[in-house]
N, C-alpha and C. Protein backbone atom coordinates (compact mmCIF):
# COMPACT_ATOMS: atom_id res chain seq x y z
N UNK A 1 135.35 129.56 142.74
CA UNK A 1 135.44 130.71 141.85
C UNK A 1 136.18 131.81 142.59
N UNK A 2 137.12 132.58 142.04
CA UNK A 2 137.83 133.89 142.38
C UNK A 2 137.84 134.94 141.51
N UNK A 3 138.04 135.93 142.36
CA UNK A 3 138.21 137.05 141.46
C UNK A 3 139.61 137.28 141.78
N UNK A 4 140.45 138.06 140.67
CA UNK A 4 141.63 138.41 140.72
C UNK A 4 141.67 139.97 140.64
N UNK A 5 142.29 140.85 141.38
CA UNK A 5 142.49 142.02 141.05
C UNK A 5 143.87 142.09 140.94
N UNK A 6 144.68 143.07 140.16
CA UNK A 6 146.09 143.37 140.50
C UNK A 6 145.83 144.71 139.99
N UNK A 7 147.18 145.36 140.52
CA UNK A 7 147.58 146.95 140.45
C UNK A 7 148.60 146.92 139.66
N UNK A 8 148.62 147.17 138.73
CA UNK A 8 150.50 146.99 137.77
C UNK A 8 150.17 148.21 137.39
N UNK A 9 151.83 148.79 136.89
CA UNK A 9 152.20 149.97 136.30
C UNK A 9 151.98 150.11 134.90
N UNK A 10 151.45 151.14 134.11
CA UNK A 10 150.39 150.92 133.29
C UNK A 10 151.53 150.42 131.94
N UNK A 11 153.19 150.47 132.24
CA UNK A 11 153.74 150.47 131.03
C UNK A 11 154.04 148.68 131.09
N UNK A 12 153.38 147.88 131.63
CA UNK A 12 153.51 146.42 131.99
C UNK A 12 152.18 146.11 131.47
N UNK A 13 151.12 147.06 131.18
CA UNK A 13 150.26 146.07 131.11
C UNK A 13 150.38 145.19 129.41
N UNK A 14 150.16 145.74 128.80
CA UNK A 14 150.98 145.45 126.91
C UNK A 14 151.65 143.61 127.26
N UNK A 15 152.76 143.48 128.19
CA UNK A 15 153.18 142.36 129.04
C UNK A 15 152.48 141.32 129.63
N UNK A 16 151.76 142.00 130.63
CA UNK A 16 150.65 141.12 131.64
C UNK A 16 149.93 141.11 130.59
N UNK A 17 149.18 141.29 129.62
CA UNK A 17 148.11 140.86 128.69
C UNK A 17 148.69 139.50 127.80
N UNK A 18 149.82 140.29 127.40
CA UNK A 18 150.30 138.73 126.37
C UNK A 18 150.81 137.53 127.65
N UNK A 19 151.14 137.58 128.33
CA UNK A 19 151.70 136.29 129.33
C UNK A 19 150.60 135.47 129.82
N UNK A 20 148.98 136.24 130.16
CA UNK A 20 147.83 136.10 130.18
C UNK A 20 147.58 134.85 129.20
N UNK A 21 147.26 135.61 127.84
CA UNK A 21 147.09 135.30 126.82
C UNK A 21 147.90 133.55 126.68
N UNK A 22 149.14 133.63 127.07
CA UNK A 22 150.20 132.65 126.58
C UNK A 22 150.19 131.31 128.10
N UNK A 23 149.26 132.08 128.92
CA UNK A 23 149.36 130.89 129.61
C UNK A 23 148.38 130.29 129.87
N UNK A 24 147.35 130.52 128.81
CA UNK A 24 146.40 129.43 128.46
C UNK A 24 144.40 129.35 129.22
N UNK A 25 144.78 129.85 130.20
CA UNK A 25 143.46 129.80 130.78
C UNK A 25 142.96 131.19 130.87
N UNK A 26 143.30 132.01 129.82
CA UNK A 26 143.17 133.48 129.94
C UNK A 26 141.48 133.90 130.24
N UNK A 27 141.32 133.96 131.35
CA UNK A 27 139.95 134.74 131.91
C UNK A 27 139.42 135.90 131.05
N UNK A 28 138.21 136.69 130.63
CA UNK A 28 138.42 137.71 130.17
C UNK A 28 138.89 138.23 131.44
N UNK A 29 138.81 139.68 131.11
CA UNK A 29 139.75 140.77 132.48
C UNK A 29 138.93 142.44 131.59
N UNK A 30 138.73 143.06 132.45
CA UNK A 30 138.59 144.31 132.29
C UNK A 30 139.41 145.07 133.23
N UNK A 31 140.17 146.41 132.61
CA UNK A 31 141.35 147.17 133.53
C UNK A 31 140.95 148.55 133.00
N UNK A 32 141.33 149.40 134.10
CA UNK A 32 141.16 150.86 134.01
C UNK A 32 142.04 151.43 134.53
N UNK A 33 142.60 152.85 134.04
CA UNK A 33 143.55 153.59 134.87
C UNK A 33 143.00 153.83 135.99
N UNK A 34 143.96 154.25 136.79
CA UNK A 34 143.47 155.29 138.20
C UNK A 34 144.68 155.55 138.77
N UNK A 35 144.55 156.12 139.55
CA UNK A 35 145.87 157.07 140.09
C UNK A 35 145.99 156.23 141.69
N UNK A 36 147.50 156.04 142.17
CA UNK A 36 147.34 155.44 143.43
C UNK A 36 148.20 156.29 144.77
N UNK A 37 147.93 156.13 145.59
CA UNK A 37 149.18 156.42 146.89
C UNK A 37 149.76 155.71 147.09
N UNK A 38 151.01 155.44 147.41
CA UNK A 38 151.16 153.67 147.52
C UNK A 38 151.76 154.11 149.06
N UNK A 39 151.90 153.33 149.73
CA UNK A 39 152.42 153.16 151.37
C UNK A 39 153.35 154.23 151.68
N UNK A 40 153.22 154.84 152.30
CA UNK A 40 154.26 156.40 152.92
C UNK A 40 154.48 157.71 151.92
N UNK A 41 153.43 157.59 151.53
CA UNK A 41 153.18 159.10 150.65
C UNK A 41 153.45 160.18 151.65
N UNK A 42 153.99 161.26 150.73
CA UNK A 42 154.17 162.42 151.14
C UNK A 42 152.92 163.65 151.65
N UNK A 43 153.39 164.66 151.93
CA UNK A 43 152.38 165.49 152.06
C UNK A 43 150.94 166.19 150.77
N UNK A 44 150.59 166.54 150.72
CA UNK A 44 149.63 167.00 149.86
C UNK A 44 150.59 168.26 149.82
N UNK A 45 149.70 169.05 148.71
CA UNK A 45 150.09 169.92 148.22
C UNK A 45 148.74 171.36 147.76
N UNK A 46 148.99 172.58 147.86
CA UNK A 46 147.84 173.43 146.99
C UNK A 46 148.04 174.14 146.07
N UNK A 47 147.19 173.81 145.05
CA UNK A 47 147.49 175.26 144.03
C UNK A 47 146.46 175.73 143.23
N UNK A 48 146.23 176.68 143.20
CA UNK A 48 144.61 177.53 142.52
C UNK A 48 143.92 176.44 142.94
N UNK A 49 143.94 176.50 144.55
CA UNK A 49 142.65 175.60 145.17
C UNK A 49 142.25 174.67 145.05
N UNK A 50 142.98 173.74 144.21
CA UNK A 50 143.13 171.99 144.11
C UNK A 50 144.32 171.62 144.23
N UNK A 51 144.35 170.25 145.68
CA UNK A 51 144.78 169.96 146.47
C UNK A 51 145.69 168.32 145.73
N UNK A 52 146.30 168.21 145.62
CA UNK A 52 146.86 166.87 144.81
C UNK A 52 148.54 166.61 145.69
N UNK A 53 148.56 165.29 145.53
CA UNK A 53 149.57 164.71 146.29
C UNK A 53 150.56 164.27 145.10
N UNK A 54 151.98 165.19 145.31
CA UNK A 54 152.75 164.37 144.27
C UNK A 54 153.47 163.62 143.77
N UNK A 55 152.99 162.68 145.45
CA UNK A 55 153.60 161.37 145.00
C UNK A 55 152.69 160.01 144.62
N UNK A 56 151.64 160.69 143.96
CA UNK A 56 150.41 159.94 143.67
C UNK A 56 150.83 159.50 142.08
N UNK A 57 150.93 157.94 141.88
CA UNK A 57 151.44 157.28 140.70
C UNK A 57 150.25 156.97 139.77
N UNK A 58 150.16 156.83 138.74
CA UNK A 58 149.45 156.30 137.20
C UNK A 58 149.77 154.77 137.37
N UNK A 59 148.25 153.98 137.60
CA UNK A 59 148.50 152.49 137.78
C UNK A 59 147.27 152.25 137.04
N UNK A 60 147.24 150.67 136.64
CA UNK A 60 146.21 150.16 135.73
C UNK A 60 145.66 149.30 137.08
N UNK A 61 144.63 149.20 136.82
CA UNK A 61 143.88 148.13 137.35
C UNK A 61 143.07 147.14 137.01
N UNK A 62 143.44 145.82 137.16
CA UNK A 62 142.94 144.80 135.93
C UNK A 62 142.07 143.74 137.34
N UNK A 63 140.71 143.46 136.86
CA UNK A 63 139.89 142.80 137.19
C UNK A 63 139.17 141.54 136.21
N UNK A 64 139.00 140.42 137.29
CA UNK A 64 139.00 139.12 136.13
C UNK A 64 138.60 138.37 137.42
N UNK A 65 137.66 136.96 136.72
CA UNK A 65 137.48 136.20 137.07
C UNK A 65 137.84 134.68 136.72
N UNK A 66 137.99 133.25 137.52
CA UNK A 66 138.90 132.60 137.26
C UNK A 66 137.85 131.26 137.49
N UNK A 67 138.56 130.18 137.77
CA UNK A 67 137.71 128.84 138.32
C UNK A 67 138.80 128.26 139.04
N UNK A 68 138.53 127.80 139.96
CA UNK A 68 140.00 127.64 141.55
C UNK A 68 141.15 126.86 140.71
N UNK A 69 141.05 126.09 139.99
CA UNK A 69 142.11 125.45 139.38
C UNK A 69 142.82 126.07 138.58
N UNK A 70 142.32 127.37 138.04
CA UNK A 70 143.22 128.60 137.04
C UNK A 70 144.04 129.32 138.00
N UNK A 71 143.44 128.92 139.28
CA UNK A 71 144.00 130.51 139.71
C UNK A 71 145.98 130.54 139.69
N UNK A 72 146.20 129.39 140.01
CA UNK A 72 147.47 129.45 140.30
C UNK A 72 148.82 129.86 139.31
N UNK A 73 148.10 129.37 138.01
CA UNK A 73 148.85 129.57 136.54
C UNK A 73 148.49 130.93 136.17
N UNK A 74 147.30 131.25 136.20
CA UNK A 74 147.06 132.90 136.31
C UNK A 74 147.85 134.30 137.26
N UNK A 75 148.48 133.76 138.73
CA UNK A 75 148.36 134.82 139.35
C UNK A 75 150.43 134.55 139.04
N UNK A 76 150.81 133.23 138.72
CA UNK A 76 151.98 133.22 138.37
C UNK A 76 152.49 134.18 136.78
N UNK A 77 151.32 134.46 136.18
CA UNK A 77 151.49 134.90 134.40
C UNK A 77 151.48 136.68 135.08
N UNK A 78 150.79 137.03 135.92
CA UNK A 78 150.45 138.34 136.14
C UNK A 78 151.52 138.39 137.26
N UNK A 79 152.36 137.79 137.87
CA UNK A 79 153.38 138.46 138.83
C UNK A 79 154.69 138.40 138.04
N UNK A 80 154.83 137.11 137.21
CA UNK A 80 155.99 137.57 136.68
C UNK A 80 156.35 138.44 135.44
N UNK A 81 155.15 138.70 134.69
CA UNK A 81 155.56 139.74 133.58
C UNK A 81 154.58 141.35 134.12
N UNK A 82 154.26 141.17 135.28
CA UNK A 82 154.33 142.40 136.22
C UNK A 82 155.33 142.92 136.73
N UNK A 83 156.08 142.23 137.10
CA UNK A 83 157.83 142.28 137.74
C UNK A 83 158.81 142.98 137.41
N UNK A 84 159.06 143.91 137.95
CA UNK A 84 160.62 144.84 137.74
C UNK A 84 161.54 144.76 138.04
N UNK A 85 161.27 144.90 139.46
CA UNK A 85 162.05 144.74 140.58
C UNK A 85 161.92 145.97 140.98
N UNK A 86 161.38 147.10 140.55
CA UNK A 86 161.63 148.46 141.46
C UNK A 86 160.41 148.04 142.20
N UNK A 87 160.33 149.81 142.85
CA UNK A 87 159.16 150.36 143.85
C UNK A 87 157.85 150.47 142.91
N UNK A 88 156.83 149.92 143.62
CA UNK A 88 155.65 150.43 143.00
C UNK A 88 155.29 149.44 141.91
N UNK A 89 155.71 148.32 141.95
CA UNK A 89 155.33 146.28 141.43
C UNK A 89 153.83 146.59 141.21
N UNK A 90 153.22 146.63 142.14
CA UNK A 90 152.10 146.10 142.21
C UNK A 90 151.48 145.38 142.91
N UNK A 91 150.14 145.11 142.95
CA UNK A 91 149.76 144.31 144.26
C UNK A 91 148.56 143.17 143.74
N UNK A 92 148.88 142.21 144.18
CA UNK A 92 147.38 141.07 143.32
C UNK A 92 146.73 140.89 144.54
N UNK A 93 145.39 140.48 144.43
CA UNK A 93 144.22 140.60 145.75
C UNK A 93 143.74 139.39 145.01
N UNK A 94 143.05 138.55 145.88
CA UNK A 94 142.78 136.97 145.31
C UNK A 94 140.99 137.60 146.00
N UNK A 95 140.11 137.57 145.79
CA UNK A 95 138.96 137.40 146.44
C UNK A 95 137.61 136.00 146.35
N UNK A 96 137.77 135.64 147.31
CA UNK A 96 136.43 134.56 147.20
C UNK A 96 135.38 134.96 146.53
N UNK A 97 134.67 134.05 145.57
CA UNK A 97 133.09 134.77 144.94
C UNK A 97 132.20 133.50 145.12
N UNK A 98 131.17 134.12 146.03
CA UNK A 98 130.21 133.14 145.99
C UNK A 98 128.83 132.52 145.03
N UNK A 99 128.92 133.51 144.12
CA UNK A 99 127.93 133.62 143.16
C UNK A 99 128.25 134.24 141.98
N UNK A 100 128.14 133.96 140.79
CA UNK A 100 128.42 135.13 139.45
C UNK A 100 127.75 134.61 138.15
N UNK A 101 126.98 135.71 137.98
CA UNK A 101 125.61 135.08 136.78
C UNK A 101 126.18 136.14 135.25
N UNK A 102 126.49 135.20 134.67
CA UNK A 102 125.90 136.47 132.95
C UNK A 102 124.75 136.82 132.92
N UNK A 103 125.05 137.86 132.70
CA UNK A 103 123.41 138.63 132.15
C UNK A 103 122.86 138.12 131.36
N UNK A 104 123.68 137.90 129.96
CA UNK A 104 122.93 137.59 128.62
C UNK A 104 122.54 136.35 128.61
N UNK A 105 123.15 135.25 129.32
CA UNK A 105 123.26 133.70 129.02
C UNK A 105 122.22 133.34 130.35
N UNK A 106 122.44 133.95 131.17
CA UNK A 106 122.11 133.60 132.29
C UNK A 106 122.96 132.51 133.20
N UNK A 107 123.48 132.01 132.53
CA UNK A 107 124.88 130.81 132.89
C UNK A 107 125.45 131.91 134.31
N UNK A 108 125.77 130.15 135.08
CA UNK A 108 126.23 130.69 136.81
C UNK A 108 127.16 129.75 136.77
N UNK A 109 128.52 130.35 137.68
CA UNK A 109 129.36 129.21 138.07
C UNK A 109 130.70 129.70 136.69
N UNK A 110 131.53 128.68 137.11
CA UNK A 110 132.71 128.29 135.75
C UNK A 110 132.14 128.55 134.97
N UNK A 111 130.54 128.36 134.16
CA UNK A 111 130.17 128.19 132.98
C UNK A 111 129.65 129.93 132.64
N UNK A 112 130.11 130.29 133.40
CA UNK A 112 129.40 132.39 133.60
C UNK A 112 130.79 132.77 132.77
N UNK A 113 131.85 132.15 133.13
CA UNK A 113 133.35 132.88 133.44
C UNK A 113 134.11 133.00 131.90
C-alpha cells in the first residue's frame, strides 16, 4: 500500500483529475490549496506588520491512496498531465503505509482503499 502526494499548480489540477480518472485505477484523492516556497526563495518582506514572502506560489495539494500495483500507472497519469515544462512542475512523494482502516466499513488493506 502507498500513499501518493503531489504538489501541482492549481491551474493543472481540472487535467490531473481527468487523466486520473482516464487511467483507470483512479484512487479516491483529496487536495487542498496552500501556498508554497519552492527552492531559492527570495527575501521576506513587511507591511502593516505582516511579514509575507513574494515569491511564495498558489499550489494544490492532492493526497491519495493506491495498492503497489496502481502505483506506477497512477504516478505516470499525475506527472504527465502535471507537466509544463516551466518552473514550479511540481513534486510527487511516494510514501510507504503500513496500515489503513475505514472508519465506516472497518475494511483494512486494498479493501480500505
Amino acid at each position: 500500500m502507498k500513499q501518493i502526494i503531489a504538489i501541482i499548480p492549481p491551474h493543472r489540477l481540472e487535467s490531473v483529475e481527468t487523466a486520473l480518472h482516464e487511467a483507470g485505477h483512479l484512487p479516491g484523492f483529496t487536495w487542498f490549496r496552500v501556498r508554497g516556497h519552492p527552492r531559492g526563495t527570495g527575501p521576506h518582506h513587511a507591511f502593516t506588520g505582516t511579514e509575507w514572502n513574494p515569491d511564495a506560489h498558489n499550489q494544490v495539494v492532492m493526497m491519495m491512496f493506491c495498492a503497489d500495483e496502481d502505483l506506477d500507472s497512477i504516478i505516470n497519469a499525475l506527472r504527465l498531465s502535471a507537466y509544463t515544462g516551466n518552473r514550479h512542475d511540481g513534486l510527487i512523494a511516494v510514501v510507504n503505509v503500513e496500515s489503513i482502516l475505514r472508519i465506516r466499513t472497518g475494511e483494512r488493506g486494498d479493501a480500505a482503499v
